[in-house]
PDB file of N, CA and C in Angstrom:
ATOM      1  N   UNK A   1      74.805  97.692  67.874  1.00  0.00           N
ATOM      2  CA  UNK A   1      75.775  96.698  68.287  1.00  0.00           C
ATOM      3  C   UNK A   1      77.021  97.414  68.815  1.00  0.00           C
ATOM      4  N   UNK A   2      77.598  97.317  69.866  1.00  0.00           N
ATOM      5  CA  UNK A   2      78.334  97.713  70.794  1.00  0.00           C
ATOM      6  C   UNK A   2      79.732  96.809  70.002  1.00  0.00           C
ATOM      7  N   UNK A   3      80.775  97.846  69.927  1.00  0.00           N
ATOM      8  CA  UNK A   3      82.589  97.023  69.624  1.00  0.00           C
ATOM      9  C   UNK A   3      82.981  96.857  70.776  1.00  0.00           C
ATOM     10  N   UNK A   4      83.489  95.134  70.677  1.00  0.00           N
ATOM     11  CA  UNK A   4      84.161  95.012  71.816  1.00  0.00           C
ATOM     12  C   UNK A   4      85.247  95.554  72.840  1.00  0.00           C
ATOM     13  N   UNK A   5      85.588  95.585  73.855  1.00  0.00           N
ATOM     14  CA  UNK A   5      86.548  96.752  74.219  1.00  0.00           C
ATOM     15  C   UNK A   5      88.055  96.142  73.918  1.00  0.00           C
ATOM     16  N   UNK A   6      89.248  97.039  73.645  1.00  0.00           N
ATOM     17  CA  UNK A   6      89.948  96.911  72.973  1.00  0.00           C
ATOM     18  C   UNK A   6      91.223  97.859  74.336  1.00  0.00           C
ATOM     19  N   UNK A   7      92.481  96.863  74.737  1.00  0.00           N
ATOM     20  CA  UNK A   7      93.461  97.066  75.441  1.00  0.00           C
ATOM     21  C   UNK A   7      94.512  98.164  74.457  1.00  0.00           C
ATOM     22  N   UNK A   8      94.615  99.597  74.662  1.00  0.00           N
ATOM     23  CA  UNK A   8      95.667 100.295  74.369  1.00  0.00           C
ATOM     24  C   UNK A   8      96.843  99.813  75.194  1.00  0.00           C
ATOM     25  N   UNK A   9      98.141 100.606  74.654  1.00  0.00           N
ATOM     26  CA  UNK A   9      99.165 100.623  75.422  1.00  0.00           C
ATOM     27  C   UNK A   9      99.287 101.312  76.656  1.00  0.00           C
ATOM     28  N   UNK A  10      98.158 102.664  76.959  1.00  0.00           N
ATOM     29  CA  UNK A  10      98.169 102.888  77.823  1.00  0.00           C
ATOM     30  C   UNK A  10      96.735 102.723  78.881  1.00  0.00           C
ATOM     31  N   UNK A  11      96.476 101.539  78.575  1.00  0.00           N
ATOM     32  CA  UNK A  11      95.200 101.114  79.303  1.00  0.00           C
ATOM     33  C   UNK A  11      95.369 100.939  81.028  1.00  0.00           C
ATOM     34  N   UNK A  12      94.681 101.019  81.414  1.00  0.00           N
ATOM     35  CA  UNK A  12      94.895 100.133  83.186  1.00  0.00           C
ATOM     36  C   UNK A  12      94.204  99.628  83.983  1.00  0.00           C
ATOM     37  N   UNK A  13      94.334  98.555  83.289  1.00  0.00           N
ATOM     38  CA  UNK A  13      92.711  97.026  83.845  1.00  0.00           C
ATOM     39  C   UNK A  13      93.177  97.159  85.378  1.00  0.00           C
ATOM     40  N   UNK A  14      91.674  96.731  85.590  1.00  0.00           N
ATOM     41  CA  UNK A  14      91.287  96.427  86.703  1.00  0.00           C
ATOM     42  C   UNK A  14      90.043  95.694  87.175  1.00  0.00           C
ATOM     43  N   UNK A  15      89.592  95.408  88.188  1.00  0.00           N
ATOM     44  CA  UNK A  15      88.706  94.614  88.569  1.00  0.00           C
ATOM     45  C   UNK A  15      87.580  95.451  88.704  1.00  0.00           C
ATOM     46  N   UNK A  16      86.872  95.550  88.090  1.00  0.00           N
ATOM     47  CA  UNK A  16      85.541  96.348  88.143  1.00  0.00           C
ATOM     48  C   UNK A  16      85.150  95.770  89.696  1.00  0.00           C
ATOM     49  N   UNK A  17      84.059  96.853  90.088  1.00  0.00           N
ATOM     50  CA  UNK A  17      83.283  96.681  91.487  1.00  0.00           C
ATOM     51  C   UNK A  17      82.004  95.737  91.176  1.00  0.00           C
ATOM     52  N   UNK A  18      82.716  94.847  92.222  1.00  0.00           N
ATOM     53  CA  UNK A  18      82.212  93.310  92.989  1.00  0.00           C
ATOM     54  C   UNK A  18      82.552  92.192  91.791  1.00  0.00           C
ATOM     55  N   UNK A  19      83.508  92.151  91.238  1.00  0.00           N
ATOM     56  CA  UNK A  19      84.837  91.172  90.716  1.00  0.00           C
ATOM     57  C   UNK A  19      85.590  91.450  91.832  1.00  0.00           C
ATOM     58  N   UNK A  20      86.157  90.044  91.960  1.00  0.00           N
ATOM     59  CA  UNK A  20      87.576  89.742  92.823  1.00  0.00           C
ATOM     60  C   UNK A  20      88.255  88.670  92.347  1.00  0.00           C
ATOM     61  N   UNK A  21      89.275  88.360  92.839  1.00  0.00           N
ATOM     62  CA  UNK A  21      90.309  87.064  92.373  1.00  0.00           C
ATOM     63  C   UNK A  21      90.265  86.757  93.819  1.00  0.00           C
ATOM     64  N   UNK A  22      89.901  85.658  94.298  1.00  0.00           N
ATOM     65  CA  UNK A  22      90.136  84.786  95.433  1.00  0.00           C
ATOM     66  C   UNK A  22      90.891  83.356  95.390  1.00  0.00           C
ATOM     67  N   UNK A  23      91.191  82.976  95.892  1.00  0.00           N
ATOM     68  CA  UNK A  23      92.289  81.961  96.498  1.00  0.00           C
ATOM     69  C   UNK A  23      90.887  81.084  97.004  1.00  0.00           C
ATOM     70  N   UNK A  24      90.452  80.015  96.764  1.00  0.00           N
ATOM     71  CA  UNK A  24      89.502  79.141  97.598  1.00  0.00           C
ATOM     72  C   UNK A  24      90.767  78.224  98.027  1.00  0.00           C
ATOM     73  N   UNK A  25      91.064  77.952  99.195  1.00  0.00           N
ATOM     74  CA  UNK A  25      92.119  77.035 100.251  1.00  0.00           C
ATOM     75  C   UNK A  25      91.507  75.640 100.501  1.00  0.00           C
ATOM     76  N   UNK A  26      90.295  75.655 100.183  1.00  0.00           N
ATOM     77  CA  UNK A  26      89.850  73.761 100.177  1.00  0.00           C
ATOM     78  C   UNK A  26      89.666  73.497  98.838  1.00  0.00           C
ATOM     79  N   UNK A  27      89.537  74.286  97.887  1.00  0.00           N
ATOM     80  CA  UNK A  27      89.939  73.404  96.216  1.00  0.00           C
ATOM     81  C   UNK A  27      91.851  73.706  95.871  1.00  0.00           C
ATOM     82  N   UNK A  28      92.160  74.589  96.478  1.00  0.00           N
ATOM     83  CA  UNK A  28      93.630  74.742  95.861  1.00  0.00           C
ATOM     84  C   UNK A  28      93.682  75.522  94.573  1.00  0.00           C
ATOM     85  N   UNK A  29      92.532  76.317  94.789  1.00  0.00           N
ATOM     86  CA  UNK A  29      92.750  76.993  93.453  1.00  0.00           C
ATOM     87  C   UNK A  29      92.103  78.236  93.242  1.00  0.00           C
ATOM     88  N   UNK A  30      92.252  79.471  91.834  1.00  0.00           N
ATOM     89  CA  UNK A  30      92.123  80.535  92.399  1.00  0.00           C
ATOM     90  C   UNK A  30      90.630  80.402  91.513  1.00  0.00           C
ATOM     91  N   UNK A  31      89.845  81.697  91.966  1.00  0.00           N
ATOM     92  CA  UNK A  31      88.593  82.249  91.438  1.00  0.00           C
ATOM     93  C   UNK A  31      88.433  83.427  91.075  1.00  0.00           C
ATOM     94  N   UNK A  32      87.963  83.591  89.575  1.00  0.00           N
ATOM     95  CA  UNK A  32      87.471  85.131  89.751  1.00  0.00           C
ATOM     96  C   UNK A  32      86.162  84.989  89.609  1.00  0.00           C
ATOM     97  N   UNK A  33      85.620  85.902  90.772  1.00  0.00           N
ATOM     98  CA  UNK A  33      84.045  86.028  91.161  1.00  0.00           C
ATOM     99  C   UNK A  33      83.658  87.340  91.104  1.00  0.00           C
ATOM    100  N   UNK A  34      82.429  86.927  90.330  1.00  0.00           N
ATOM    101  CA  UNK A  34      81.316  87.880  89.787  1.00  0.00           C
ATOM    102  C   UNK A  34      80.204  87.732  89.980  1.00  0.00           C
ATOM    103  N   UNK A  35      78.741  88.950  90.341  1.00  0.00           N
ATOM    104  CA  UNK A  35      77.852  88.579  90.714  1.00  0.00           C
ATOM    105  C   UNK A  35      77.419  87.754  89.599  1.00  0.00           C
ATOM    106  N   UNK A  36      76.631  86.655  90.621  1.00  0.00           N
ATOM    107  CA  UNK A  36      76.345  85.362  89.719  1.00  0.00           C
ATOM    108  C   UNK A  36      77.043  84.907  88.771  1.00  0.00           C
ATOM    109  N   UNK A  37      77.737  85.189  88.791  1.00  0.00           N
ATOM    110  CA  UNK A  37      79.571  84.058  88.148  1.00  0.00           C
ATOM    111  C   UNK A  37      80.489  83.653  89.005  1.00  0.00           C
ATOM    112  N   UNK A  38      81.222  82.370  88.531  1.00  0.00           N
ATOM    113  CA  UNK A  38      82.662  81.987  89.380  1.00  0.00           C
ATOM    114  C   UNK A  38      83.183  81.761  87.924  1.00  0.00           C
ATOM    115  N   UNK A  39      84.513  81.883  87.761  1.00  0.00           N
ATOM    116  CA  UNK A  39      85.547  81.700  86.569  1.00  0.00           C
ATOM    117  C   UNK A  39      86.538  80.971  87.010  1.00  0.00           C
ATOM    118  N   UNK A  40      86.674  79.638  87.275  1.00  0.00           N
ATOM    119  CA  UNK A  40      88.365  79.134  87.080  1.00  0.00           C
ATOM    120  C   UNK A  40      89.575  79.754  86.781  1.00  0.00           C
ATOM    121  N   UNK A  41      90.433  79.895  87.469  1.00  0.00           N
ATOM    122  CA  UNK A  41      91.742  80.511  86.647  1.00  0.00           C
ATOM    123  C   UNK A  41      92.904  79.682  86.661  1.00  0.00           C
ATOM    124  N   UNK A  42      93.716  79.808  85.314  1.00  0.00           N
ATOM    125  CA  UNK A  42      94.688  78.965  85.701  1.00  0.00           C
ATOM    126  C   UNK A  42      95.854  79.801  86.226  1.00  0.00           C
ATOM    127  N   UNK A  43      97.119  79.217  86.641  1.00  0.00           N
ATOM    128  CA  UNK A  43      98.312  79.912  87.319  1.00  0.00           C
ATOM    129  C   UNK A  43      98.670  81.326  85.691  1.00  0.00           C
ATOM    130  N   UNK A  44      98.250  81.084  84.409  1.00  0.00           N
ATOM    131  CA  UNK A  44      98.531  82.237  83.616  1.00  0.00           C
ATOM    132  C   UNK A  44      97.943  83.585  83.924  1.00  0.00           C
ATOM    133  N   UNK A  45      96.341  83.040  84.087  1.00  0.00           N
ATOM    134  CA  UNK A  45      95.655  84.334  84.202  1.00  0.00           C
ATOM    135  C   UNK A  45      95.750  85.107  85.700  1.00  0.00           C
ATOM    136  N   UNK A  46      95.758  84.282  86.753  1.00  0.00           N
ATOM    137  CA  UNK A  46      96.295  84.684  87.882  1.00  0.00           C
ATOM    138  C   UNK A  46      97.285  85.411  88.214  1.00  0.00           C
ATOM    139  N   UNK A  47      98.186  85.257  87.289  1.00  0.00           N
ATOM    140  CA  UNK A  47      99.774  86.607  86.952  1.00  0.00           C
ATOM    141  C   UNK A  47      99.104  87.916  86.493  1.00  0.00           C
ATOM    142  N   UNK A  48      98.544  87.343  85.362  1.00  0.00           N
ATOM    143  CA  UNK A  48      97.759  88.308  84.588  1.00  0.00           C
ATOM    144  C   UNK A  48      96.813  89.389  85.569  1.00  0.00           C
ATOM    145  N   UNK A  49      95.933  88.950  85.958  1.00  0.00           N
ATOM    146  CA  UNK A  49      94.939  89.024  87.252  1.00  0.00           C
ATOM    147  C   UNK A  49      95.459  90.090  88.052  1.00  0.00           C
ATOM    148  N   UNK A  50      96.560  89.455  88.703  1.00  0.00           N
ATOM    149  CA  UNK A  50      96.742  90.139  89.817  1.00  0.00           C
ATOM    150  C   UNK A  50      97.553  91.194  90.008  1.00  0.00           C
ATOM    151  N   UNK A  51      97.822  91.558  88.569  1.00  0.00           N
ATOM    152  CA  UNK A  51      98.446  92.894  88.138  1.00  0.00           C
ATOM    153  C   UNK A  51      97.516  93.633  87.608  1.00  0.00           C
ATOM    154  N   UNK A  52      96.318  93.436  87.057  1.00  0.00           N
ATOM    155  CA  UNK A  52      95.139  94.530  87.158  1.00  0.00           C
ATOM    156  C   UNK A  52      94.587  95.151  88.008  1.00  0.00           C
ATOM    157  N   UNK A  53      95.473  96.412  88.614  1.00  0.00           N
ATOM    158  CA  UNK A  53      95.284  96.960  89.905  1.00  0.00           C
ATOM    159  C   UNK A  53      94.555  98.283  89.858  1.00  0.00           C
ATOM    160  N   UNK A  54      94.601  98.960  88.338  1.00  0.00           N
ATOM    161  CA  UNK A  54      93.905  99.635  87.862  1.00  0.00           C
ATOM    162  C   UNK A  54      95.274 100.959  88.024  1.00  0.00           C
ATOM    163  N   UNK A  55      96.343 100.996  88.466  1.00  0.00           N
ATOM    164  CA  UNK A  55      97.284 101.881  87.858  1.00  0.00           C
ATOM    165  C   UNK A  55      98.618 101.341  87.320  1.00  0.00           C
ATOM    166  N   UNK A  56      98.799 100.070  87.116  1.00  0.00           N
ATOM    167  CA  UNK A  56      99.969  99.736  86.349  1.00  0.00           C
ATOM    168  C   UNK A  56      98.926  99.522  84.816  1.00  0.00           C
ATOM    169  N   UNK A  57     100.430 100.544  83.657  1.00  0.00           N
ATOM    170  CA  UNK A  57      99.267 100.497  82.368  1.00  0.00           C
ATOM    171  C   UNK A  57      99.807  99.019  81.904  1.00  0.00           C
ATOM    172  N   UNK A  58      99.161  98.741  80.765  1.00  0.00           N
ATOM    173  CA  UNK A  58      99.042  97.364  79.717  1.00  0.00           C
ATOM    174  C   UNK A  58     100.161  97.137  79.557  1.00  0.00           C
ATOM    175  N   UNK A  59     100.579  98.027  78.980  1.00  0.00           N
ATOM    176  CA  UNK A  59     102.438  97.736  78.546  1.00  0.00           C
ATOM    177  C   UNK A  59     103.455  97.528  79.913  1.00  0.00           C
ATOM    178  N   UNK A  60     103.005  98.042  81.159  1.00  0.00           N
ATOM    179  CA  UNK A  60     103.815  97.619  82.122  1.00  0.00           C
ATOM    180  C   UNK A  60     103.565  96.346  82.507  1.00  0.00           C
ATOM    181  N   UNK A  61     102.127  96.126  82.197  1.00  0.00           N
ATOM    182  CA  UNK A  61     101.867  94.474  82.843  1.00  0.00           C
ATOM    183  C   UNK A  61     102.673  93.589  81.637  1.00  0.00           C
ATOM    184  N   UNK A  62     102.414  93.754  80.834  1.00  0.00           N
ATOM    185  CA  UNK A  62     103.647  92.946  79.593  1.00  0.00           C
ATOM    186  C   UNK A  62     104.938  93.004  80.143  1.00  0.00           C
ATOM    187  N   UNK A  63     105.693  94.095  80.143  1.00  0.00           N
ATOM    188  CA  UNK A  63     106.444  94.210  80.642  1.00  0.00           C
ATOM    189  C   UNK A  63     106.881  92.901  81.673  1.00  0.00           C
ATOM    190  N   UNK A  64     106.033  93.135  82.362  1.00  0.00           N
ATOM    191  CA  UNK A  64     106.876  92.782  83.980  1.00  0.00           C
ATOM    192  C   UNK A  64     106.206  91.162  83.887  1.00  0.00           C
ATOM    193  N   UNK A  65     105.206  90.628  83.223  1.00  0.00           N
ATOM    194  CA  UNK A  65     105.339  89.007  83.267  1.00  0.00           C
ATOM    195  C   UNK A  65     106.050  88.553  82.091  1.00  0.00           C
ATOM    196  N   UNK A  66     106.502  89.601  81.019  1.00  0.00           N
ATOM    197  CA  UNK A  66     107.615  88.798  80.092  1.00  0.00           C
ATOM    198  C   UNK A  66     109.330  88.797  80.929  1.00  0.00           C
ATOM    199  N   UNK A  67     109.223  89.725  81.628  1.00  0.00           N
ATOM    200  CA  UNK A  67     110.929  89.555  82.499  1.00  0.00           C
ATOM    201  C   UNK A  67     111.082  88.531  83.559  1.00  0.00           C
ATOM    202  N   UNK A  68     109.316  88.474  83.958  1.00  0.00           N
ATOM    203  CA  UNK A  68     109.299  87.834  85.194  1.00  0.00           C
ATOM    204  C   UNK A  68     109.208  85.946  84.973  1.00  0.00           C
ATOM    205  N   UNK A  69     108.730  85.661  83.292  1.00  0.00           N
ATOM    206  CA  UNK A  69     109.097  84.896  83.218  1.00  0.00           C
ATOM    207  C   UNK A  69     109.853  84.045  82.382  1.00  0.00           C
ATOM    208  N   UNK A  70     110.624  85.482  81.902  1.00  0.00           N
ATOM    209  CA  UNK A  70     111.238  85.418  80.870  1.00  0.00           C
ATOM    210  C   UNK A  70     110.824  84.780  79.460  1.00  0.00           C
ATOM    211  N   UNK A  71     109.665  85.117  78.960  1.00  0.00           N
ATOM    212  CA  UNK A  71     109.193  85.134  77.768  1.00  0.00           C
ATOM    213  C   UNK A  71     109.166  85.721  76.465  1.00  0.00           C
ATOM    214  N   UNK A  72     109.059  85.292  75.540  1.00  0.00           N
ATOM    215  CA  UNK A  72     108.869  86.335  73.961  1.00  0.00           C
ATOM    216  C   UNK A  72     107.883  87.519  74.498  1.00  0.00           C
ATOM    217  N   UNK A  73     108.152  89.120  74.591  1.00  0.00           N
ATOM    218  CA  UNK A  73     107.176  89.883  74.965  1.00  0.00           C
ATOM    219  C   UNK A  73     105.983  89.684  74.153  1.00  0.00           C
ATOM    220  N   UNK A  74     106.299  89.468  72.689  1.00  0.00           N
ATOM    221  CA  UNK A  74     105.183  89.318  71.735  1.00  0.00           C
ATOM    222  C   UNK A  74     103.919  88.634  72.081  1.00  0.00           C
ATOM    223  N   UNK A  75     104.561  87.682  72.230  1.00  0.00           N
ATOM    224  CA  UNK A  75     103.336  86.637  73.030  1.00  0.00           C
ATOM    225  C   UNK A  75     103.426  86.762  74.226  1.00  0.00           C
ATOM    226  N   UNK A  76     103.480  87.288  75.228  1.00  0.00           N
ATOM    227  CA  UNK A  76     103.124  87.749  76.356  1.00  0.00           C
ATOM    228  C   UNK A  76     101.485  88.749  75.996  1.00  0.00           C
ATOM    229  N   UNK A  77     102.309  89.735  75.050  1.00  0.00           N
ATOM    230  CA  UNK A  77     101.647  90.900  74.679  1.00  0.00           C
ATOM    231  C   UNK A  77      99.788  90.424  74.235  1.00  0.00           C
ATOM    232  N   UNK A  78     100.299  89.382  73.129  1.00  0.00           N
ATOM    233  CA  UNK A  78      98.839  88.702  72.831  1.00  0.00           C
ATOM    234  C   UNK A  78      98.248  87.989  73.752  1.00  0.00           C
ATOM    235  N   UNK A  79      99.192  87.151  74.551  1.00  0.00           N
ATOM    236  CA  UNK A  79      98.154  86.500  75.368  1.00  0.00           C
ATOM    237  C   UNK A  79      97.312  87.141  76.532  1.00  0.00           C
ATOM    238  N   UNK A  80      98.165  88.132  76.800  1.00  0.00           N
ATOM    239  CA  UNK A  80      97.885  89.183  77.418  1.00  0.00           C
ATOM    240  C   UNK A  80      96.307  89.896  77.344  1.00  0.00           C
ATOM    241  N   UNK A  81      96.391  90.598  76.189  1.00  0.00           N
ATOM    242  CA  UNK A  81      95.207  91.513  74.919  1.00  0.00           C
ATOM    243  C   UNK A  81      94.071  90.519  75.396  1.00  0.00           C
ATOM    244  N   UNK A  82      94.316  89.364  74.324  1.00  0.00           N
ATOM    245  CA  UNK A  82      93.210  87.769  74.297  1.00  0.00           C
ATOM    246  C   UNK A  82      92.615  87.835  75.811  1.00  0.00           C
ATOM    247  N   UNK A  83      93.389  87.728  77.210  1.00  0.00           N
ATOM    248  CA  UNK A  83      92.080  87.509  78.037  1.00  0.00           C
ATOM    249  C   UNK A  83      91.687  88.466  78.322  1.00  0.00           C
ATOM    250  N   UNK A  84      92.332  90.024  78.504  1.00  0.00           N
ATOM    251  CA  UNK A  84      91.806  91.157  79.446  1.00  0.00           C
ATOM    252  C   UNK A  84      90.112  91.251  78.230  1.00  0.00           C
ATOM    253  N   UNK A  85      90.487  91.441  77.089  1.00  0.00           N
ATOM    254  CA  UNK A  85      89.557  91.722  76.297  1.00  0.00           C
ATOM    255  C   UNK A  85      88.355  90.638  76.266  1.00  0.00           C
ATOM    256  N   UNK A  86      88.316  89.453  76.285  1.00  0.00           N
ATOM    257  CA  UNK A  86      87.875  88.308  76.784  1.00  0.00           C
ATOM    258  C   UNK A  86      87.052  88.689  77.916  1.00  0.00           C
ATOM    259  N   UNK A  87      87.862  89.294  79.147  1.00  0.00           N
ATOM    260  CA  UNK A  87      86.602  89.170  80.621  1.00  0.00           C
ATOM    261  C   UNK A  87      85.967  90.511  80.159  1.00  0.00           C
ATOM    262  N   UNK A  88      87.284  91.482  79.803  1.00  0.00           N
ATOM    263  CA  UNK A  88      86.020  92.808  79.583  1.00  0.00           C
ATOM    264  C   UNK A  88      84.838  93.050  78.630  1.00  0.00           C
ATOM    265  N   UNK A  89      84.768  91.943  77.775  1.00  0.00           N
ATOM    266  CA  UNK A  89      83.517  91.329  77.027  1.00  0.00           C
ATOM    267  C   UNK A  89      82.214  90.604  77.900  1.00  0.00           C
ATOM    268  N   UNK A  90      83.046  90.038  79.248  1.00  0.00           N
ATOM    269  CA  UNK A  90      82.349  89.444  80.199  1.00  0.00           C
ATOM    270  C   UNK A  90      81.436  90.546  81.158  1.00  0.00           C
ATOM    271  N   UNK A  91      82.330  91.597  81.168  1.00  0.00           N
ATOM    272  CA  UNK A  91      82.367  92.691  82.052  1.00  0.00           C
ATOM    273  C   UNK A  91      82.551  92.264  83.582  1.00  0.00           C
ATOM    274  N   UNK A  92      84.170  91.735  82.991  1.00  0.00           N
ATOM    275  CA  UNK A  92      84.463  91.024  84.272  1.00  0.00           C
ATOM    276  C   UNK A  92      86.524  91.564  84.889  1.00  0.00           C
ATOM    277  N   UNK A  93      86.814  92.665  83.508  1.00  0.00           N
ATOM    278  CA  UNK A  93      87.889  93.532  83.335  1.00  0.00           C
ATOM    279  C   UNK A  93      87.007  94.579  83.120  1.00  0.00           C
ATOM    280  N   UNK A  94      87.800  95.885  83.949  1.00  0.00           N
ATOM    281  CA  UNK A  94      87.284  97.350  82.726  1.00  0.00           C
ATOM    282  C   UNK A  94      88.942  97.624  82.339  1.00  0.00           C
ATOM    283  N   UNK A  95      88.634  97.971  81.041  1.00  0.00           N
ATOM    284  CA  UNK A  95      89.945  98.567  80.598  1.00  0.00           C
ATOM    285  C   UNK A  95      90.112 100.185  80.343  1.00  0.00           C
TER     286      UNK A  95
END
């Protein structure tokens, strides 16, 4: 049995190859697509998302959506952890 993967402070998610985050313009809304998956996203994970560029680390992405929207970092921090670890269970983040 394989442990799930687990976000350090100096981690740096990214979109594994053939994941993307797309914009569909006739639903109004975003996608992350995977072979033979589509995932809904809401406007949270889409912040989240689109800072997994694979060189800003974990703690900078906290960072910069707790200033950006001025939030408790704490819970930034968890909500944060909760999805990257979430898709990379999917194998839909590598961390």
């Amino acid at each position: 049995m394989t442990e799930a993967p687990r976000t350090g402070p100096s981690s740096k998610p990214r979109l594994p190859r053939g994941v993307r985050l797309k914009h569909d313009e006739t639903r109004g809304e975003w996608l992350l697509l995977a072979p033979e998956r589509v995932v809904k996203t809401d406007a949270i994970a889409v912040a989240i998302l689109q800072r997994c560029d694979g060189i800003a680390t974990f703690e900078a992405i906290v960072d910069d959506l707790a200033a950006t929207f001025s939030a408790d970092r704490a819970r930034v921090e968890s909500d944060v952890r909760a999805l990257l670890e979430e898709l990379a269970a999917k194998r839909m983040v590598d961390l």
